[in-house]
N, C-alpha and C. Protein backbone atom coordinates (compact mmCIF):
# COMPACT_ATOMS: atom_id res chain seq x y z
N UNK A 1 59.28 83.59 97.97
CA UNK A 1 59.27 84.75 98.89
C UNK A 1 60.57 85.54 98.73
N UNK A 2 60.56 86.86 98.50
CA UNK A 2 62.06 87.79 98.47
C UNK A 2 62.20 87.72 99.47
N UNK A 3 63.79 88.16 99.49
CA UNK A 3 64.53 88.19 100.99
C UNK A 3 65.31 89.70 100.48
N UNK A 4 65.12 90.60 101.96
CA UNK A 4 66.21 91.25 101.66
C UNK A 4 67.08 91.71 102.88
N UNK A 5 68.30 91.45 103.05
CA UNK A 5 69.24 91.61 103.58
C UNK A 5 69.79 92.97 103.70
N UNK A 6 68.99 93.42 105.22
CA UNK A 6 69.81 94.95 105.30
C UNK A 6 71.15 94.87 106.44
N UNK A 7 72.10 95.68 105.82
CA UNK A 7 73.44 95.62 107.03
C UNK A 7 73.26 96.65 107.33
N UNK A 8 73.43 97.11 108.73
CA UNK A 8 73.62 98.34 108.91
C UNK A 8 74.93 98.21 109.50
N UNK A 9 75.59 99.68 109.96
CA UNK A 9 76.89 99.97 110.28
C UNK A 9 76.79 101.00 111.70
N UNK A 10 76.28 101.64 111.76
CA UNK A 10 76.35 102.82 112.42
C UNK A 10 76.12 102.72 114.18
N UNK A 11 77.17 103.89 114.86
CA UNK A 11 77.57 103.46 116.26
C UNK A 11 76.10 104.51 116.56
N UNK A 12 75.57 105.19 115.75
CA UNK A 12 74.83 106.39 116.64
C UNK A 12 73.25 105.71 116.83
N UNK A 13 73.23 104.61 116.48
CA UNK A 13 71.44 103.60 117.07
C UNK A 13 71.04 104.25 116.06
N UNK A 14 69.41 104.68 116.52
CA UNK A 14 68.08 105.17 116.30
C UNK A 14 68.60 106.82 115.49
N UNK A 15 69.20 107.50 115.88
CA UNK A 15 70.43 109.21 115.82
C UNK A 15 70.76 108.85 114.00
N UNK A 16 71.16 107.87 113.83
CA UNK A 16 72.08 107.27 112.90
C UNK A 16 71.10 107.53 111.16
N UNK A 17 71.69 108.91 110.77
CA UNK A 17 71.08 109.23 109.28
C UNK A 17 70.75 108.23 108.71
N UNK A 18 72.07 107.40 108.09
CA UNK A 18 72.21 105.96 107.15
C UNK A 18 71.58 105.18 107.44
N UNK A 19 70.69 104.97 108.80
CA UNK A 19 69.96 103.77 109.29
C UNK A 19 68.67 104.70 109.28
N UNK A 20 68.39 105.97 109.14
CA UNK A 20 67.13 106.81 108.83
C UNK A 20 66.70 106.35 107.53
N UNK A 21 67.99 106.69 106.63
CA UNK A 21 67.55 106.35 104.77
C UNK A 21 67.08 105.03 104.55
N UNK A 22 67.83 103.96 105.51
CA UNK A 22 67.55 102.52 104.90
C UNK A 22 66.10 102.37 105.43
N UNK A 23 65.95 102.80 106.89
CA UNK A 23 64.78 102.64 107.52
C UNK A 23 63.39 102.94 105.98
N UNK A 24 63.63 104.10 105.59
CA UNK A 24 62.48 104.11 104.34
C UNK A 24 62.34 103.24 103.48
N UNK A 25 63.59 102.98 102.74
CA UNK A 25 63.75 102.12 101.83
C UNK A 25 63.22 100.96 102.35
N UNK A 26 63.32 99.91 103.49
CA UNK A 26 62.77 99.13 103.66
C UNK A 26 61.34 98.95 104.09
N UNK A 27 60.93 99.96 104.51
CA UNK A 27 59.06 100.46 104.55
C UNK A 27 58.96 100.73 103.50
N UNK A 28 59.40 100.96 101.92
CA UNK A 28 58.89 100.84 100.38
C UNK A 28 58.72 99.44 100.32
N UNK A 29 60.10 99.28 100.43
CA UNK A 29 60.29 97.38 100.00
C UNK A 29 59.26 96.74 100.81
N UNK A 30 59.39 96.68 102.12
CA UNK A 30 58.13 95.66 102.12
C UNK A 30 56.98 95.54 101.67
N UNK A 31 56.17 97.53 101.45
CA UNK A 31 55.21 97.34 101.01
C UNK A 31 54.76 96.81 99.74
N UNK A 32 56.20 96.48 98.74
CA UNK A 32 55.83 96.25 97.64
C UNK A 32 56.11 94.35 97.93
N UNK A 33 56.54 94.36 98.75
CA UNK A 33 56.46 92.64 98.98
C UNK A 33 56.45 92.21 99.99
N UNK A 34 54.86 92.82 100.42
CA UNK A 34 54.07 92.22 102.17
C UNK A 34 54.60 91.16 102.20
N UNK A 35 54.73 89.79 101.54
CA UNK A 35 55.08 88.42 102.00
C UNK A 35 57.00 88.36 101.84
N UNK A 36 57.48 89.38 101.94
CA UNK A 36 58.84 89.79 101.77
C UNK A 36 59.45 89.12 103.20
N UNK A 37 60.75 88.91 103.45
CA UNK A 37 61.59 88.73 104.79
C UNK A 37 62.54 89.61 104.53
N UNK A 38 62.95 89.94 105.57
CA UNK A 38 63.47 91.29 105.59
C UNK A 38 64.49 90.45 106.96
N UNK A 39 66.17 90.31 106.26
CA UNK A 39 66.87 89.67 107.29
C UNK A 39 67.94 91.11 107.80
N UNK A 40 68.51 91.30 108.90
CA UNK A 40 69.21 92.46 109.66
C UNK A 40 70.51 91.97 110.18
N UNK A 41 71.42 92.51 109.44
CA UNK A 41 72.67 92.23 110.02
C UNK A 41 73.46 93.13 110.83
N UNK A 42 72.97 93.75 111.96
CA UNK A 42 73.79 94.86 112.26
C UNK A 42 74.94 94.46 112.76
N UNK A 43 75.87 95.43 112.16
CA UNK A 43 77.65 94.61 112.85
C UNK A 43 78.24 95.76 113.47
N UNK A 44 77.04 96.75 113.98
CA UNK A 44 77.60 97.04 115.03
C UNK A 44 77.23 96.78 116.51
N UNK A 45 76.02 96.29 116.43
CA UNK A 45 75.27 95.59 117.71
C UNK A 45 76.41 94.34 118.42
N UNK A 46 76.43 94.11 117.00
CA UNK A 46 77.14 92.63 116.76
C UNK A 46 78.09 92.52 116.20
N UNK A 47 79.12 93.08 116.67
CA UNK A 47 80.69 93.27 115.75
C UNK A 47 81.09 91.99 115.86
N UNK A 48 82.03 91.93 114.64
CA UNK A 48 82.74 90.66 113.86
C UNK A 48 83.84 90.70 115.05
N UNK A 49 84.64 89.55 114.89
CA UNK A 49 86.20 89.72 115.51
C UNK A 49 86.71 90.53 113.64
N UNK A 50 88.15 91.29 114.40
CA UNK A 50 88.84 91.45 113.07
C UNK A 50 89.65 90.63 112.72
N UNK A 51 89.79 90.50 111.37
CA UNK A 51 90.47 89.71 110.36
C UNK A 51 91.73 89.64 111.42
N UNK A 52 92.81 88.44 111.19
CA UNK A 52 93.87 88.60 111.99
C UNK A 52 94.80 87.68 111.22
N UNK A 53 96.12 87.57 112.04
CA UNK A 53 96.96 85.96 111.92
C UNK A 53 96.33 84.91 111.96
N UNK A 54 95.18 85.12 112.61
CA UNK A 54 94.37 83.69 113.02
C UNK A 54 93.22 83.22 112.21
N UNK A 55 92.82 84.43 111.87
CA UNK A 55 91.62 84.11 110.48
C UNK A 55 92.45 83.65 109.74
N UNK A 56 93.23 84.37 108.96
CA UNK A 56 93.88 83.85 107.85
C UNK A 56 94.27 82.27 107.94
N UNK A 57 95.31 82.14 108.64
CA UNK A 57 95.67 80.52 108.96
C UNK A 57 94.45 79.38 109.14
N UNK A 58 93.29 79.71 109.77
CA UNK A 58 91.93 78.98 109.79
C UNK A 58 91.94 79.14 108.60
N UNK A 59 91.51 80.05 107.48
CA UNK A 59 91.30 80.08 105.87
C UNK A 59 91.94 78.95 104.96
N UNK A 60 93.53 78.77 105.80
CA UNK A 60 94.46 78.55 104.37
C UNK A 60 94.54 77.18 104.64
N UNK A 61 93.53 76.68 106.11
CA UNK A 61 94.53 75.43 106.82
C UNK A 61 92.72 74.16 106.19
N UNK A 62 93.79 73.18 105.71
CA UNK A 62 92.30 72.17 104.89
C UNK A 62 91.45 72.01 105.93
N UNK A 63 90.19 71.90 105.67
CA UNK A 63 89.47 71.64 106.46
C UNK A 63 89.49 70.26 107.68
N UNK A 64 89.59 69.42 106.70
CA UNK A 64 90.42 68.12 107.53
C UNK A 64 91.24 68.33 108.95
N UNK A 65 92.32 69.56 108.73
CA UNK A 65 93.50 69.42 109.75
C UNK A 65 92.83 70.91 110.49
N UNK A 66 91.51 71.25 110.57
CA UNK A 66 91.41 72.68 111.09
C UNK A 66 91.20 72.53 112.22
N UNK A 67 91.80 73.08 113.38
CA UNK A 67 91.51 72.66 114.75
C UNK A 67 90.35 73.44 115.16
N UNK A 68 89.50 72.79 116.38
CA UNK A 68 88.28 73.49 116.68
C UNK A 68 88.10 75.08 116.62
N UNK A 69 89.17 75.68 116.92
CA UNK A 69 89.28 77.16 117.18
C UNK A 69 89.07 77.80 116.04
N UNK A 70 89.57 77.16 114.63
CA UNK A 70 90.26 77.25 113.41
C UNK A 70 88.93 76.88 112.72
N UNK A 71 88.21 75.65 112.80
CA UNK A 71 86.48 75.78 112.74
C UNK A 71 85.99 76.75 112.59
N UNK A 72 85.91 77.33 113.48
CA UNK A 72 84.84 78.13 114.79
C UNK A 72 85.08 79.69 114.14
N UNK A 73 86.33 79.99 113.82
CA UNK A 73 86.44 81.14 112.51
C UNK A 73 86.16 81.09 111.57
N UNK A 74 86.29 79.90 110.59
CA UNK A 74 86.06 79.75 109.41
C UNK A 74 84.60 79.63 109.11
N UNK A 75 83.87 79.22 110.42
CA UNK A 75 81.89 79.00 110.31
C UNK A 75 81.40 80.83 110.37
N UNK A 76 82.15 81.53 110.69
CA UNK A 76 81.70 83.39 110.65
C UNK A 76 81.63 83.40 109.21
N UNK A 77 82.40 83.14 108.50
CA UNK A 77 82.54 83.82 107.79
C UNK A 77 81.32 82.70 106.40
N UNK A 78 81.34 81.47 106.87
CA UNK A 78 80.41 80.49 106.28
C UNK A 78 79.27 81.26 105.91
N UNK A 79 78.88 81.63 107.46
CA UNK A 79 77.35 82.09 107.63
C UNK A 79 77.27 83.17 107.39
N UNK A 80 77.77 84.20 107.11
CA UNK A 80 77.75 85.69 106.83
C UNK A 80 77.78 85.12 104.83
N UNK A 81 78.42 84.74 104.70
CA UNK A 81 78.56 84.52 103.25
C UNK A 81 76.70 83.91 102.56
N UNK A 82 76.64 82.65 103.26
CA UNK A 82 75.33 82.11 103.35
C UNK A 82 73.87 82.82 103.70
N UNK A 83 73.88 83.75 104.55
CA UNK A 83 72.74 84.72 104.30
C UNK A 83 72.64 85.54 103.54
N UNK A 84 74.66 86.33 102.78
CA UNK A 84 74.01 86.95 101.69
C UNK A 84 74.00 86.57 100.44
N UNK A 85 74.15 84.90 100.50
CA UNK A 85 73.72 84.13 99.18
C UNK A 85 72.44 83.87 99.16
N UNK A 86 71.71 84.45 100.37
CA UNK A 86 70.02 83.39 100.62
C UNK A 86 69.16 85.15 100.05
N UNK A 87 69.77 86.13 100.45
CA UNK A 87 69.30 87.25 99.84
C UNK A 87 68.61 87.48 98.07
N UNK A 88 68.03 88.39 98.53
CA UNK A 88 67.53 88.72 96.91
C UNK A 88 68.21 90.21 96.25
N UNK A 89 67.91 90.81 97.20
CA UNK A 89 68.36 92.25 97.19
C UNK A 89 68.98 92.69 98.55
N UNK A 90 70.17 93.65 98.79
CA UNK A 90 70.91 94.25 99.58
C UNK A 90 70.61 95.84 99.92
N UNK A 91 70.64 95.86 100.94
CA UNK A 91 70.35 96.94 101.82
C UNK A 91 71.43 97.59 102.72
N UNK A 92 72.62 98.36 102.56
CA UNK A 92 73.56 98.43 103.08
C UNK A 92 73.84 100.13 103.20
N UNK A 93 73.84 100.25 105.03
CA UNK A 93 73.88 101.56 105.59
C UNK A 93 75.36 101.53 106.14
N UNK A 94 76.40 102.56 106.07
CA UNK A 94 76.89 103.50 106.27
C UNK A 94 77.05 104.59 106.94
N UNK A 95 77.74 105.34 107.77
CA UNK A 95 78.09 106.35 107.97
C UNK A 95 79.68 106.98 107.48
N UNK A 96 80.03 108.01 107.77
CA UNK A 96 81.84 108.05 107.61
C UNK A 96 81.96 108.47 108.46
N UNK A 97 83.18 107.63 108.34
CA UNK A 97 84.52 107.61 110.01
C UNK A 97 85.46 107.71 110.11
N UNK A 98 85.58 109.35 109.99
CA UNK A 98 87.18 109.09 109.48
C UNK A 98 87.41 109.40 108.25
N UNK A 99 86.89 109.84 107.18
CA UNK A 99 86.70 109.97 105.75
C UNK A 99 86.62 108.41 105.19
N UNK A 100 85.59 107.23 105.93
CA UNK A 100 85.97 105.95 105.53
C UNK A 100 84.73 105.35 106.07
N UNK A 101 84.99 104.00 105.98
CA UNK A 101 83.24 103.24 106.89
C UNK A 101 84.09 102.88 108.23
N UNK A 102 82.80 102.54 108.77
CA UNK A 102 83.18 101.98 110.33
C UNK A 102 84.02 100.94 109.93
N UNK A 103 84.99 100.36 111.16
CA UNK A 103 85.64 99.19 111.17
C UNK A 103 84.70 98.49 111.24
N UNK A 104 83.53 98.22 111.40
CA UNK A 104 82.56 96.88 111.84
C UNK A 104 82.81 96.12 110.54
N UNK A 105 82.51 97.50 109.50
CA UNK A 105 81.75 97.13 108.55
C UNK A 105 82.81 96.74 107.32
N UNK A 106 84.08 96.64 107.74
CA UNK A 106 85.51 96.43 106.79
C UNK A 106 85.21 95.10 107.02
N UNK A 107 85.23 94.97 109.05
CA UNK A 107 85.44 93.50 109.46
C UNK A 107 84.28 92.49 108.43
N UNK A 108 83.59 93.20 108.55
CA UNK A 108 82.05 92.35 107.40
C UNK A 108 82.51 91.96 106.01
N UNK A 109 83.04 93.27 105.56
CA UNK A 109 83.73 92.78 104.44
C UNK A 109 84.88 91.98 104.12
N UNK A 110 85.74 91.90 105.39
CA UNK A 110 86.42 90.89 105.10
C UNK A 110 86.12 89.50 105.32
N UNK A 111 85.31 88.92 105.94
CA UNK A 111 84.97 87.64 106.11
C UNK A 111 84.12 87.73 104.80
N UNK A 112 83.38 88.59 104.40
CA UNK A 112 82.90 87.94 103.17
C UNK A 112 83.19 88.02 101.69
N UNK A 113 84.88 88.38 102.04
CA UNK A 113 85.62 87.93 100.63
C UNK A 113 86.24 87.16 100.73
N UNK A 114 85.49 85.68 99.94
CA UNK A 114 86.14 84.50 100.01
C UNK A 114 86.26 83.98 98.65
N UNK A 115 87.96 83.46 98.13
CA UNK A 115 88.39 83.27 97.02
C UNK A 115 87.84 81.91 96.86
N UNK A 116 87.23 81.75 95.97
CA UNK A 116 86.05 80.79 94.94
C UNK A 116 85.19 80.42 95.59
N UNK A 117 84.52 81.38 96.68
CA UNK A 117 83.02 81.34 97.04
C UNK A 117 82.41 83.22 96.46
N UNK A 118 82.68 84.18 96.75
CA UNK A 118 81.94 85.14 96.14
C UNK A 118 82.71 85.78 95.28
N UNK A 119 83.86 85.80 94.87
CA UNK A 119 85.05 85.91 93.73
C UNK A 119 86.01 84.71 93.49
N UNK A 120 86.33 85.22 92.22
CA UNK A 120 87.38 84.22 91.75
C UNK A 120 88.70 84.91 90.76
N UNK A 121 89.87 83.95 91.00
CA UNK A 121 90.47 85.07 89.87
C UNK A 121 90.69 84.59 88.57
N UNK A 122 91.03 85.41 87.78
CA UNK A 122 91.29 84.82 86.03
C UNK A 122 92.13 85.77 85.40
N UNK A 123 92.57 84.96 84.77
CA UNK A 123 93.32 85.58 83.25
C UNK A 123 92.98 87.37 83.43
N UNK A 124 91.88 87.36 83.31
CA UNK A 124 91.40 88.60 82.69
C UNK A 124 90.65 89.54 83.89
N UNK A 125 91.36 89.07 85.35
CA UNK A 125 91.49 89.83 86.63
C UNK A 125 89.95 88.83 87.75
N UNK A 126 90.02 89.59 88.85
CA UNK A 126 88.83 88.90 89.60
C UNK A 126 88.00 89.23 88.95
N UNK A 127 86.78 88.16 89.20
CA UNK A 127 85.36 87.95 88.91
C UNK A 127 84.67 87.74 90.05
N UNK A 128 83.59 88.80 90.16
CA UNK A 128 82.52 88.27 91.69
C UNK A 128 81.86 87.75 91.21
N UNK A 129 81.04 86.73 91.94
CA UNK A 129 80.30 85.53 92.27
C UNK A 129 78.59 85.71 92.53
N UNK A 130 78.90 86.73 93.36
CA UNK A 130 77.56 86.73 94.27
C UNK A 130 76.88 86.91 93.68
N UNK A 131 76.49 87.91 92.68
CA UNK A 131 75.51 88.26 91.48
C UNK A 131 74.25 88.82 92.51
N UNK A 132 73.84 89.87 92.55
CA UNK A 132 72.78 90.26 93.68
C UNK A 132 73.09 91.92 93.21
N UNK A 133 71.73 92.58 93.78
CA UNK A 133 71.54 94.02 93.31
C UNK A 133 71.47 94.55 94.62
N UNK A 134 72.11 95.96 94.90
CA UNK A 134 72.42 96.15 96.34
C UNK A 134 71.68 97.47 96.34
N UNK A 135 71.33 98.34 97.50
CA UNK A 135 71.22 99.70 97.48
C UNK A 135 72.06 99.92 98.59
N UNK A 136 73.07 101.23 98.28
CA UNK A 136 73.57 101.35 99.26
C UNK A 136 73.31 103.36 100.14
N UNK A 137 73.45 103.40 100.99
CA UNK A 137 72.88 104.41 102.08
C UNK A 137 73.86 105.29 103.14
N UNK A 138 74.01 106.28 103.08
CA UNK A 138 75.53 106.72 103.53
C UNK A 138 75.24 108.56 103.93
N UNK A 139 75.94 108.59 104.70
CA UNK A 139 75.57 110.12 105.48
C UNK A 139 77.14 110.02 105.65
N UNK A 140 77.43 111.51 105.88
CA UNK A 140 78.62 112.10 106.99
C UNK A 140 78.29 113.57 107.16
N UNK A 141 79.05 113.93 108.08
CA UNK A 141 79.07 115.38 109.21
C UNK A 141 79.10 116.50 107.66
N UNK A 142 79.76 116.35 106.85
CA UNK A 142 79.92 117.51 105.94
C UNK A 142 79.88 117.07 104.78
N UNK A 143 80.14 117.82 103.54
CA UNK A 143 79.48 117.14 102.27
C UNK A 143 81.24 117.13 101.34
N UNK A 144 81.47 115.88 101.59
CA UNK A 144 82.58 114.81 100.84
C UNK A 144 82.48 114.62 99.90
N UNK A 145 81.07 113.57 99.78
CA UNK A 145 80.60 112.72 98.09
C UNK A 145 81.56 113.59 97.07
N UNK A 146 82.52 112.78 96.09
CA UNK A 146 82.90 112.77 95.03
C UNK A 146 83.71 113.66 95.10
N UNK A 147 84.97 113.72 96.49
CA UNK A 147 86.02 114.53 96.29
C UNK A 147 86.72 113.34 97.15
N UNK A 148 88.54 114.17 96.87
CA UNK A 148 88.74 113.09 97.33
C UNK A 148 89.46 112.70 98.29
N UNK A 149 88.63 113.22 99.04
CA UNK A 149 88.57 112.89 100.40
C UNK A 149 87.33 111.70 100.93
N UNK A 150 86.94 111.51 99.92
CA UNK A 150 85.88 110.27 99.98
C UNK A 150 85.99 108.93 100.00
N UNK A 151 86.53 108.40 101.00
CA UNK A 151 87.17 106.99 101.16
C UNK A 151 85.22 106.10 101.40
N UNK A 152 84.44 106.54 101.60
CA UNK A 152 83.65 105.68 102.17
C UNK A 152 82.78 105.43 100.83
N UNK A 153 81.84 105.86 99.98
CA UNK A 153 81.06 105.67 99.19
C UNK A 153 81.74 104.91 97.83
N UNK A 154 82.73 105.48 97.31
CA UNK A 154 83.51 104.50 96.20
C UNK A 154 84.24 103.42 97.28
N UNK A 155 85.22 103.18 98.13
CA UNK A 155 85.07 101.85 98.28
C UNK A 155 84.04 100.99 98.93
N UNK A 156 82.98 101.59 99.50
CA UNK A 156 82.09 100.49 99.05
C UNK A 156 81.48 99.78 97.78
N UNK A 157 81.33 100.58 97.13
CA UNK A 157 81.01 100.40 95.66
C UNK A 157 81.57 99.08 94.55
N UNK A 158 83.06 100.15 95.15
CA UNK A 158 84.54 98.87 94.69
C UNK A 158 84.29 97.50 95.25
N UNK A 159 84.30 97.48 96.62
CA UNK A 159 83.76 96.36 97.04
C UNK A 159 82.93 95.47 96.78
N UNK A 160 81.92 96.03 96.94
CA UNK A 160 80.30 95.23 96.45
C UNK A 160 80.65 94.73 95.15
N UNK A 161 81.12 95.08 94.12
CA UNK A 161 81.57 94.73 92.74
C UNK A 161 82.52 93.68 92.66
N UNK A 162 83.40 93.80 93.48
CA UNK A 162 84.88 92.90 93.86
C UNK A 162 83.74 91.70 93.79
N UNK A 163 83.09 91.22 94.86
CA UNK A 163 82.41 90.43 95.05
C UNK A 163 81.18 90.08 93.94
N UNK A 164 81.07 90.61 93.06
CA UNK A 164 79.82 90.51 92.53
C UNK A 164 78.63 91.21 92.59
N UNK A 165 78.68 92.08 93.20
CA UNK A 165 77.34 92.86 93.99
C UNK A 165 76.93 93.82 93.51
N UNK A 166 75.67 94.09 92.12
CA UNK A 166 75.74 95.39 91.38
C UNK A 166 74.92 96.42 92.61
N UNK A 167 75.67 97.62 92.86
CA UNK A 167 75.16 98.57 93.47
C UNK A 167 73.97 99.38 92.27
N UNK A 168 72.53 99.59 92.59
CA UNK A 168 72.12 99.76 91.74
C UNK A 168 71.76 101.34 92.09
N UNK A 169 72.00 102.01 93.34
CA UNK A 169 72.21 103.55 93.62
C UNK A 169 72.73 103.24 94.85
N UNK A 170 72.90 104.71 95.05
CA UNK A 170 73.83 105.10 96.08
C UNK A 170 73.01 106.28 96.24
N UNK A 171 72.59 106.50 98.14
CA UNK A 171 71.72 107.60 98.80
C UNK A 171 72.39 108.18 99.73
N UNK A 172 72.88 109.22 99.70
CA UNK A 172 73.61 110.19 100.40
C UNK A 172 73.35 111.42 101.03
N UNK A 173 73.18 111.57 102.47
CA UNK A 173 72.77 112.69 103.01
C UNK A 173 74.30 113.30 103.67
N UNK A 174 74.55 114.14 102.94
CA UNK A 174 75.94 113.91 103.22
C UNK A 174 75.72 116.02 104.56
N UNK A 175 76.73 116.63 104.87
CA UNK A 175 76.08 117.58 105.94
C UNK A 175 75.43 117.47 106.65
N UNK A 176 75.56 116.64 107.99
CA UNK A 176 74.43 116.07 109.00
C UNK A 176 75.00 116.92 109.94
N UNK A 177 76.27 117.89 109.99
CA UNK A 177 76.37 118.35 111.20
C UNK A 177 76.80 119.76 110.93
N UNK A 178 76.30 120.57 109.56
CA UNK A 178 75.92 121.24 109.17
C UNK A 178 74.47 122.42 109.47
N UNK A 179 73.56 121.70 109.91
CA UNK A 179 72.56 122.23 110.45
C UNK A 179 71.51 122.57 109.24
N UNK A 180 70.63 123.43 108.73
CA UNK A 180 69.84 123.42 107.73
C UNK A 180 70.54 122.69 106.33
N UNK A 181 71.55 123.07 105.87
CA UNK A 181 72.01 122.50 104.55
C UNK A 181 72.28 120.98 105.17
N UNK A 182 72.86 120.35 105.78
CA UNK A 182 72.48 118.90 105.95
C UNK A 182 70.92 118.69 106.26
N UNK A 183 70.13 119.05 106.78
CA UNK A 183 68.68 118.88 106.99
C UNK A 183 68.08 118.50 105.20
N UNK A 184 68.26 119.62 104.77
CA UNK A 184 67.88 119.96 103.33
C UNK A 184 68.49 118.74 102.31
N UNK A 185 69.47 118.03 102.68
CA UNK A 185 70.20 117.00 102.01
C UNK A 185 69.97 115.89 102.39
N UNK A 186 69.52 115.66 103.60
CA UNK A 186 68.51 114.18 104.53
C UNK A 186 67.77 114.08 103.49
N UNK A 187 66.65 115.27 103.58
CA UNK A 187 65.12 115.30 102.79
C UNK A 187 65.20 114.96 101.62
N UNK A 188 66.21 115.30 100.57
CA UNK A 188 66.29 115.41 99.23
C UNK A 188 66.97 113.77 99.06
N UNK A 189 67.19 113.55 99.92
CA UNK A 189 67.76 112.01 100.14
C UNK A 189 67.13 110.92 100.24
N UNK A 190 66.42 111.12 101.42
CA UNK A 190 64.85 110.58 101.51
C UNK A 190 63.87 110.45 100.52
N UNK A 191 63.53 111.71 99.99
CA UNK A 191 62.77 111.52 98.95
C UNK A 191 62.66 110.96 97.59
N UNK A 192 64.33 110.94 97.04
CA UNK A 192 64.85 110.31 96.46
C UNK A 192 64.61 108.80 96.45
N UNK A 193 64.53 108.09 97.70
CA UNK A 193 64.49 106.59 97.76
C UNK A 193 62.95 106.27 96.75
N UNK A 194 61.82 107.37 97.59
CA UNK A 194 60.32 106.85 96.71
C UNK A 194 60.84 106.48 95.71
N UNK A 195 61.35 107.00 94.57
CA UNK A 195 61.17 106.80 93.49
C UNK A 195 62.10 105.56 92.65
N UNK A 196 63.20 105.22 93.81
CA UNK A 196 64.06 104.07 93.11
C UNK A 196 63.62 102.55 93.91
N UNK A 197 62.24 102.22 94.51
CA UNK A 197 61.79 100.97 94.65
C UNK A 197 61.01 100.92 93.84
């Protein structure tokens, strides 16, 4: 049975472009794999704690000597790692905030960069682990993409890769608060997905 693992990001619910685009993409995907699971990580429903003094030290401290508290951090980041090892394909929505992604969705990324579970380093620089094909989904108020003022779409990209994660497109409705020319860039966005499941 495929699994696919969608994250979403976005504070605006149901409003939320990036959770419009994925919304399609995953009504393709299932239809092409009715017996499909389709797992949902929203981290903004469900925000992470952020990375801190205290994650880190839970990280660095052996498991043996980890005190319950020190546990109890180190199992977030277990299980976030573990569903998107149980994945087949990635589904990952976006907005920009700031010329950047939500904090939810940094906090996500940082619990799930873990050195010799989804990267490793070498001689010849890091290597990701995860090995998995992602689509990723991304809106903002005005049209950014590929200037550079674009903190949100290349480092996700960077990211997903850091880890292993081939991004296999990137869907961008970028002018959402634009009025017809963002409308016109939803659609062309949207329509776009038919053709890459």
């Amino acid at each position: 049975m495929a699994t696919l693992l969608r994250i979403d990001s976005s504070a605006s619910g149901d409003l939320s472009k990036s959770r419009q685009l994925t919304d399609a993409f995953v009504a393709q995907w299932q239809a092409k794999n009715p017996d499909g699971q389709v797992i949902v990580r929203d981290v903004n429903a469900n925000p992470l704690p952020h990375f801190t003094s205290e994650t880190l030290g839970a990280l660095f401290t052996p498991e043996a000597d980890r005190t319950a508290e020190q546990q109890a951090i180190v199992t977030i980041g277990d299980e976030l790692i573990a569903e998107l090892e149980s994945a087949d394909v990635i589904a990952l929505s976006a907005p920009m905030y700031n010329f950047s992604i939500p904090s939810t969705l940094k906090s996500y990324f940082d619990y799930i960069a873990r050195a010799g579970r989804t990267f490793k380093y070498t001689e010849e620089g890091p290597v990701g682990l995860v090995n998995k094909d992602a689509y990723v989904f991304t809106a903002s108020g005005s049209f950014l993409a590929g200037t550079p003022m674009d903190h949100q779409a290349a480092y996700i990209n960077t990211f997903l890769n850091f880890v292993g994660i081939n991004v296999k497109q990137t869907f961008t409705a970028g002018g959402q608060a634009l009025g017809e020319d963002g409308e016109k860039a939803f659609t062309a966005a949207k329509d776009s997905i038919a053709l890459a499941v």
